[in-house]
Protein backbone atom coordinates (compact mmCIF):
# COMPACT_ATOMS: atom_id res chain seq x y z
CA UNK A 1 -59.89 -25.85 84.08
CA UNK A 2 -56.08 -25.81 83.43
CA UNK A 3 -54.00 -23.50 85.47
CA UNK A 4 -52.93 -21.21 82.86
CA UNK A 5 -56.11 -21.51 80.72
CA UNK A 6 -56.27 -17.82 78.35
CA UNK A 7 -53.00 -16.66 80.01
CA UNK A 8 -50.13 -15.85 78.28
CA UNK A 9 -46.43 -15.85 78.75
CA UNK A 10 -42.56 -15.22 78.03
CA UNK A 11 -39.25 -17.34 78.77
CA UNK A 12 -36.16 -16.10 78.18
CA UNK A 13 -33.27 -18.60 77.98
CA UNK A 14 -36.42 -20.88 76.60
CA UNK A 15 -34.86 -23.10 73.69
CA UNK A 16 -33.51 -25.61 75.81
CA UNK A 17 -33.02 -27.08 79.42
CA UNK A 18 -35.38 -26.03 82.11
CA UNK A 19 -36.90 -22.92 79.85
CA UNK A 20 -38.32 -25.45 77.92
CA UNK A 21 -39.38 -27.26 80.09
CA UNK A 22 -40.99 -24.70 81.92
CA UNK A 23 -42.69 -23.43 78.63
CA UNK A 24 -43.47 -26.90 78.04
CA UNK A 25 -45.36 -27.53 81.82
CA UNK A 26 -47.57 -23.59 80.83
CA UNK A 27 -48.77 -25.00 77.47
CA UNK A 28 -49.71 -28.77 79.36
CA UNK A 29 -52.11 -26.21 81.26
CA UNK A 30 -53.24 -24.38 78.65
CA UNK A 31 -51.13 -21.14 78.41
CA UNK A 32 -49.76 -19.42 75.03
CA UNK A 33 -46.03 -19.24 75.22
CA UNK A 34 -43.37 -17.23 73.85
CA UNK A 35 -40.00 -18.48 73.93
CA UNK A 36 -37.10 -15.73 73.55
CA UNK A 37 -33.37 -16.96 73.16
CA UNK A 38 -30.21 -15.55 71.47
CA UNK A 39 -30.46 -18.04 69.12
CA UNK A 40 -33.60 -17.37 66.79
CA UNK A 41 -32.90 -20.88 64.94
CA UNK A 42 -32.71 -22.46 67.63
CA UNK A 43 -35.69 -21.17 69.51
CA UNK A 44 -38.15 -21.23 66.88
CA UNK A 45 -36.90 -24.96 66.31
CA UNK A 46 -37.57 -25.31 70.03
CA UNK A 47 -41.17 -23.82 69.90
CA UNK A 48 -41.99 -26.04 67.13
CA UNK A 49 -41.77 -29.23 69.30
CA UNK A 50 -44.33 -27.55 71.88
CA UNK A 51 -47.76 -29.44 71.79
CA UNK A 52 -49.69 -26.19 71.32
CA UNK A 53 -49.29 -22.63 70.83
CA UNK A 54 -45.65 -21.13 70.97
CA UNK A 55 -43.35 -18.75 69.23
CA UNK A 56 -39.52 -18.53 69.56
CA UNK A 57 -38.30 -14.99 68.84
CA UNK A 58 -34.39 -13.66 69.22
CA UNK A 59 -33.58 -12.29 72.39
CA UNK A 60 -30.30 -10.77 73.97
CA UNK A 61 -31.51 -10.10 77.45
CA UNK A 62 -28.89 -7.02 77.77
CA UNK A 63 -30.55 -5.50 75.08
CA UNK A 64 -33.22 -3.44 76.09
CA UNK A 65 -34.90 -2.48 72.88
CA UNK A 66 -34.92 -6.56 72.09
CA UNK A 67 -36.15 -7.59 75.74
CA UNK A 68 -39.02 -4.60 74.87
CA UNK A 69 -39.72 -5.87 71.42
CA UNK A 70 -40.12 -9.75 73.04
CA UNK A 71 -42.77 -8.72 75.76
CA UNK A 72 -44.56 -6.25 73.33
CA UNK A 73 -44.86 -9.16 70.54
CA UNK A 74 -46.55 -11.04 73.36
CA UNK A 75 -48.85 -8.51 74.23
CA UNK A 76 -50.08 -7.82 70.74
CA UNK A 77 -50.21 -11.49 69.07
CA UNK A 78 -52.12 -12.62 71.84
CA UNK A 79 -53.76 -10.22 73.66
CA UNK A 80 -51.62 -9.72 77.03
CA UNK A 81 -49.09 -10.59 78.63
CA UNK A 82 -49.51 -12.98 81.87
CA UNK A 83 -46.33 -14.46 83.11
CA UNK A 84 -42.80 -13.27 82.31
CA UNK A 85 -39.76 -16.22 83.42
CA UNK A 86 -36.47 -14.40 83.64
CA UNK A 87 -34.43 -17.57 83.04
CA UNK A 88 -31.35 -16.62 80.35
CA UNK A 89 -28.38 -17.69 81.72
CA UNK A 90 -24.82 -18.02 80.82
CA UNK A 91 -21.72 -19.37 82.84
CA UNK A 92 -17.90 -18.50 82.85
CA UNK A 93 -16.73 -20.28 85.82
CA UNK A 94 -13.05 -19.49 86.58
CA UNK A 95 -11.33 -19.05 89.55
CA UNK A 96 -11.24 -15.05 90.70
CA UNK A 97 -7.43 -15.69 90.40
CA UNK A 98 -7.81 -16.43 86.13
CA UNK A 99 -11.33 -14.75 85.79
CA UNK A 100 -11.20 -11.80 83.75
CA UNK A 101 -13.49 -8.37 84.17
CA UNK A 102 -14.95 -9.57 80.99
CA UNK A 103 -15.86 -13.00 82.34
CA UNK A 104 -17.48 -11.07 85.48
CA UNK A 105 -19.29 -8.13 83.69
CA UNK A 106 -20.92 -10.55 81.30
CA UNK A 107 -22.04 -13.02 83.42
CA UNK A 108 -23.67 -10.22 85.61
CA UNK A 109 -25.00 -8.83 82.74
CA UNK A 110 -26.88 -11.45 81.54
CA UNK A 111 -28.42 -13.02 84.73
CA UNK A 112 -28.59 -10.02 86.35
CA UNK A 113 -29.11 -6.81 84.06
CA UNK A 114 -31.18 -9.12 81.99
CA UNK A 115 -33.48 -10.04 84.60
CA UNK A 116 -33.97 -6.32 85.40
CA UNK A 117 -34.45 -5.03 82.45
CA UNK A 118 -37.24 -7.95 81.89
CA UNK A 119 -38.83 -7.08 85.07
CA UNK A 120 -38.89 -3.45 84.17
CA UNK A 121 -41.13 -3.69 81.10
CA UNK A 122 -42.80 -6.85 82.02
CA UNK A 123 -44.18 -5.14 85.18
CA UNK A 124 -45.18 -1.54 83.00
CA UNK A 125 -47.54 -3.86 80.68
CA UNK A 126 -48.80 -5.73 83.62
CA UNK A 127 -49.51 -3.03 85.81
CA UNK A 128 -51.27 -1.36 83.03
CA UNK A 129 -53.37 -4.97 83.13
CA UNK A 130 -53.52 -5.06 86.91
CA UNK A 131 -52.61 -8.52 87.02
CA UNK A 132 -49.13 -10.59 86.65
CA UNK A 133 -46.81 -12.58 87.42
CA UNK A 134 -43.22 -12.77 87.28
CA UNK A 135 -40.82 -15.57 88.41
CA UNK A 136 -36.83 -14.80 88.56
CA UNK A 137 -34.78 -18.06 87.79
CA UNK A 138 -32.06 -17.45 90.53
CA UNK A 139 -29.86 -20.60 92.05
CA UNK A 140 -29.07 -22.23 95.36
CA UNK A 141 -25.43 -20.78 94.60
CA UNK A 142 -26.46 -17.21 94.86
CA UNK A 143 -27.12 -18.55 98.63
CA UNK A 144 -24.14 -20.35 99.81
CA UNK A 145 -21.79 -19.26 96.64
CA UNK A 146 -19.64 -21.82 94.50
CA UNK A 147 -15.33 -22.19 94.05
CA UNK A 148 -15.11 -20.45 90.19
CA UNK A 149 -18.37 -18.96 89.96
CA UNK A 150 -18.16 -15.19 91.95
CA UNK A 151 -19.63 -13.86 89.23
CA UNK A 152 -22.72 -16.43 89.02
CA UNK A 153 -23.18 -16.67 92.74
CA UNK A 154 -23.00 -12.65 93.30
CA UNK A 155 -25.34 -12.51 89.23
CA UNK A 156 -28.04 -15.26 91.12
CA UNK A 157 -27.49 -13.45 94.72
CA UNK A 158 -28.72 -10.06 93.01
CA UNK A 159 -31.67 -11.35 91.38
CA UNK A 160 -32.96 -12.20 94.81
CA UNK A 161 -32.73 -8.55 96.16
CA UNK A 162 -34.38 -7.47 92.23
CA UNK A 163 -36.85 -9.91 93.30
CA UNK A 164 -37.82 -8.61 96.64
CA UNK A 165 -37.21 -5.36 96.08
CA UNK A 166 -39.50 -5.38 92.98
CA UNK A 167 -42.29 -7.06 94.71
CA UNK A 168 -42.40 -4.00 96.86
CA UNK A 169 -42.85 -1.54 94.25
CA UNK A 170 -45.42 -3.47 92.00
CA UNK A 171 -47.74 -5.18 94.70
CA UNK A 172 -50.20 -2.85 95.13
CA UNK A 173 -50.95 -2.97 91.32
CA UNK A 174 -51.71 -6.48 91.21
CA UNK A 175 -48.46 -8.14 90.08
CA UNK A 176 -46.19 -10.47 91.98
CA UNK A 177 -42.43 -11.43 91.54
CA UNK A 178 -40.99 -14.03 92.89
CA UNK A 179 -37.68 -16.40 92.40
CA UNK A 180 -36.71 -20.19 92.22
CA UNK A 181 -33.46 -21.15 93.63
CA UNK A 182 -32.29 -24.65 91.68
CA UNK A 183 -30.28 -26.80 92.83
CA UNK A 184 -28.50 -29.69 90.90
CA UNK A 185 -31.00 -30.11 88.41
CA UNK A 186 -30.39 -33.29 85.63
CA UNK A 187 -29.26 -31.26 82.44
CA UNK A 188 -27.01 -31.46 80.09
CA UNK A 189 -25.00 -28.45 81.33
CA UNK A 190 -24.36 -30.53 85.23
CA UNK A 191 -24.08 -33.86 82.99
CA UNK A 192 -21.68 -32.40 81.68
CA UNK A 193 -19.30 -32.01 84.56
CA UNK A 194 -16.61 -34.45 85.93
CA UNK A 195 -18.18 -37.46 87.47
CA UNK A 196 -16.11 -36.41 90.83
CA UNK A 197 -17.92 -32.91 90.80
CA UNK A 198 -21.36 -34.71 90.15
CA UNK A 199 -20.56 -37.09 93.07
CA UNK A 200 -19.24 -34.57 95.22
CA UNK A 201 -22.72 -32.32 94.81
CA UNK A 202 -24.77 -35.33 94.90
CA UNK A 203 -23.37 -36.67 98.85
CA UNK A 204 -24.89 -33.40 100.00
CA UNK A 205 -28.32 -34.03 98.44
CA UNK A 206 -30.42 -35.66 101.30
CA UNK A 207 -33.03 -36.60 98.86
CA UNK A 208 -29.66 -38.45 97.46
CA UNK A 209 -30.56 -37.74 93.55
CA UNK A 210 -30.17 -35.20 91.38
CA UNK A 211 -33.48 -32.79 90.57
CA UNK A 212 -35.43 -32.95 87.00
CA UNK A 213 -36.43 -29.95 84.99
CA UNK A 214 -39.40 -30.86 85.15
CA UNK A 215 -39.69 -30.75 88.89
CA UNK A 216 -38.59 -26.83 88.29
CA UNK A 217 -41.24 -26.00 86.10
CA UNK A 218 -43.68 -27.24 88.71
CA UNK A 219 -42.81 -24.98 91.08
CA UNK A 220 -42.74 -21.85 88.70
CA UNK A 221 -46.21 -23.22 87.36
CA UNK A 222 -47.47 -22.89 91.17
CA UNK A 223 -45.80 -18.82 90.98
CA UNK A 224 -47.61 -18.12 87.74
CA UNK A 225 -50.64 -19.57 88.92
CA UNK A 226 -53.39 -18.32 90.64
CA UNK A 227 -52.56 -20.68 93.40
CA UNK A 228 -50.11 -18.74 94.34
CA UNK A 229 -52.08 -15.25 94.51
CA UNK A 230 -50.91 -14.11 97.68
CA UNK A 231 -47.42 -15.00 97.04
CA UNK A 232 -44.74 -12.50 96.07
CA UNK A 233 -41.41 -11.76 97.21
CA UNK A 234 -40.61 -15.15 98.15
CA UNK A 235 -37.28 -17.74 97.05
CA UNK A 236 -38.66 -21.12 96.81
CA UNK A 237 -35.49 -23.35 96.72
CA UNK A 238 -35.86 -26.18 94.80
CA UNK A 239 -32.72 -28.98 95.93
CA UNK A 240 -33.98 -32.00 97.61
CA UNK A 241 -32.82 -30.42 100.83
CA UNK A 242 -29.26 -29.29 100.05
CA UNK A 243 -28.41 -26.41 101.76
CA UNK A 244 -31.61 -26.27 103.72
């Protein structure tokens, strides 16, 4: 049987890059996915090229009547909802010198505020189920932090305290929540940077390439699985060693 077989589940951030790849690895094993992103084209575009069952809904994560309305459409087209992936994410890097409080607030907000609010209501359906899990897409810079990126690294820092802090509260009821901490992950985002920054992340990489989205979604396939049943609370970095 397929890992996700019957189950059911939600990606923010899912029209592109590793949220659809991860929705892409939970329909390979047999889950129903729904993909929420800020751009409705866009993700309904995005859950058309799924091979199997997907729907791509507009979501602003620092909404909460939208991030409500996305797990709720899960739970009545198909039945439940399984697996939430907190993965929206934006970036502003600047320097704290040139960032704003605008450039700050937002990228808190969405990372951060999002993720809550997303663990909130996923965890009040689930708990009503008795079963769940949620997985918190943090990064490897919320650990050691990044030149131009305070508010990412302290946004991706705070979803590992929401993470731990929410395992706590919702254990005992059957659901788990756990994060993924990325590393430099092929995308076109990190393609995208100067060839001396790619280099420069890359000579710290003792695995000595660059990770796949793929090889992300593997990892939060294991978290929403039932192989990982007696996992919650935990970061599972996934770098090729960096920062180890």
């Amino acid at each position: 049987m397929s890992l996700l077989e019957g189950r059911t589940a939600v990606v923010t951030g899912g029209a592109r890059g590793i949220g659809l790849e991860i929705a892409r690895r939970f329909i390979e094993e047999g889950a129903a996915v729904v993909l929420g992103d800020l751009d409705q084209a866009e993700a309904v575009e995005a859950a058309k090229s799924l091979p199997g069952t997907a729907l791509g809904l507009r979501c602003d994560v620092t909404v909460e009547a939208e991030v409500q309305a996305l797990l709720e459409h899960c739970r009545v087209e198909f039945g439940s909802l399984d697996v939430l992936v907190n993965n929206a994410g934006i970036t502003r890097d600047k320097t704290m010198r040139t960032m704003t409080s605008d450039d700050f607030r937002t990228v808190v907000d969405v990372h951060l505020y999002g993720a809550w609010l997303g663990t909130k209501h996923a965890s009040r359906i689930m708990r009503e189920q008795g079963r769940g899990s949620i997985i918190n897409i943090s990064s490897i810079s919320g650990k050691v932090g990044n030149i131009g990126q305070t508010n990412y690294s302290a946004a991706k820092a705070g979803m590992v305290g929401l993470t731990k802090a929410a395992a706590k509260e919702v254990a005992h009821a059957g659901v788990r929540v756990n994060a993924v901490q990325p590393g430099l992950i092929r995308t076109a985002m990190t393609e995208a940077m100067p060839q001396q920054a790619w280099d420069s992340k890359l000579a710290d990489i003792p695995m000595g390439r660059a990770g796949e989205p793929s090889e992300v979604a593997s990892v939060v396939l294991f978290l929403a699985s039932d192989l990982a049943s007696y996992v919650t609370g935990a970061v599972v970095e996934v770098t090729g060693g960096r920062h180890a």
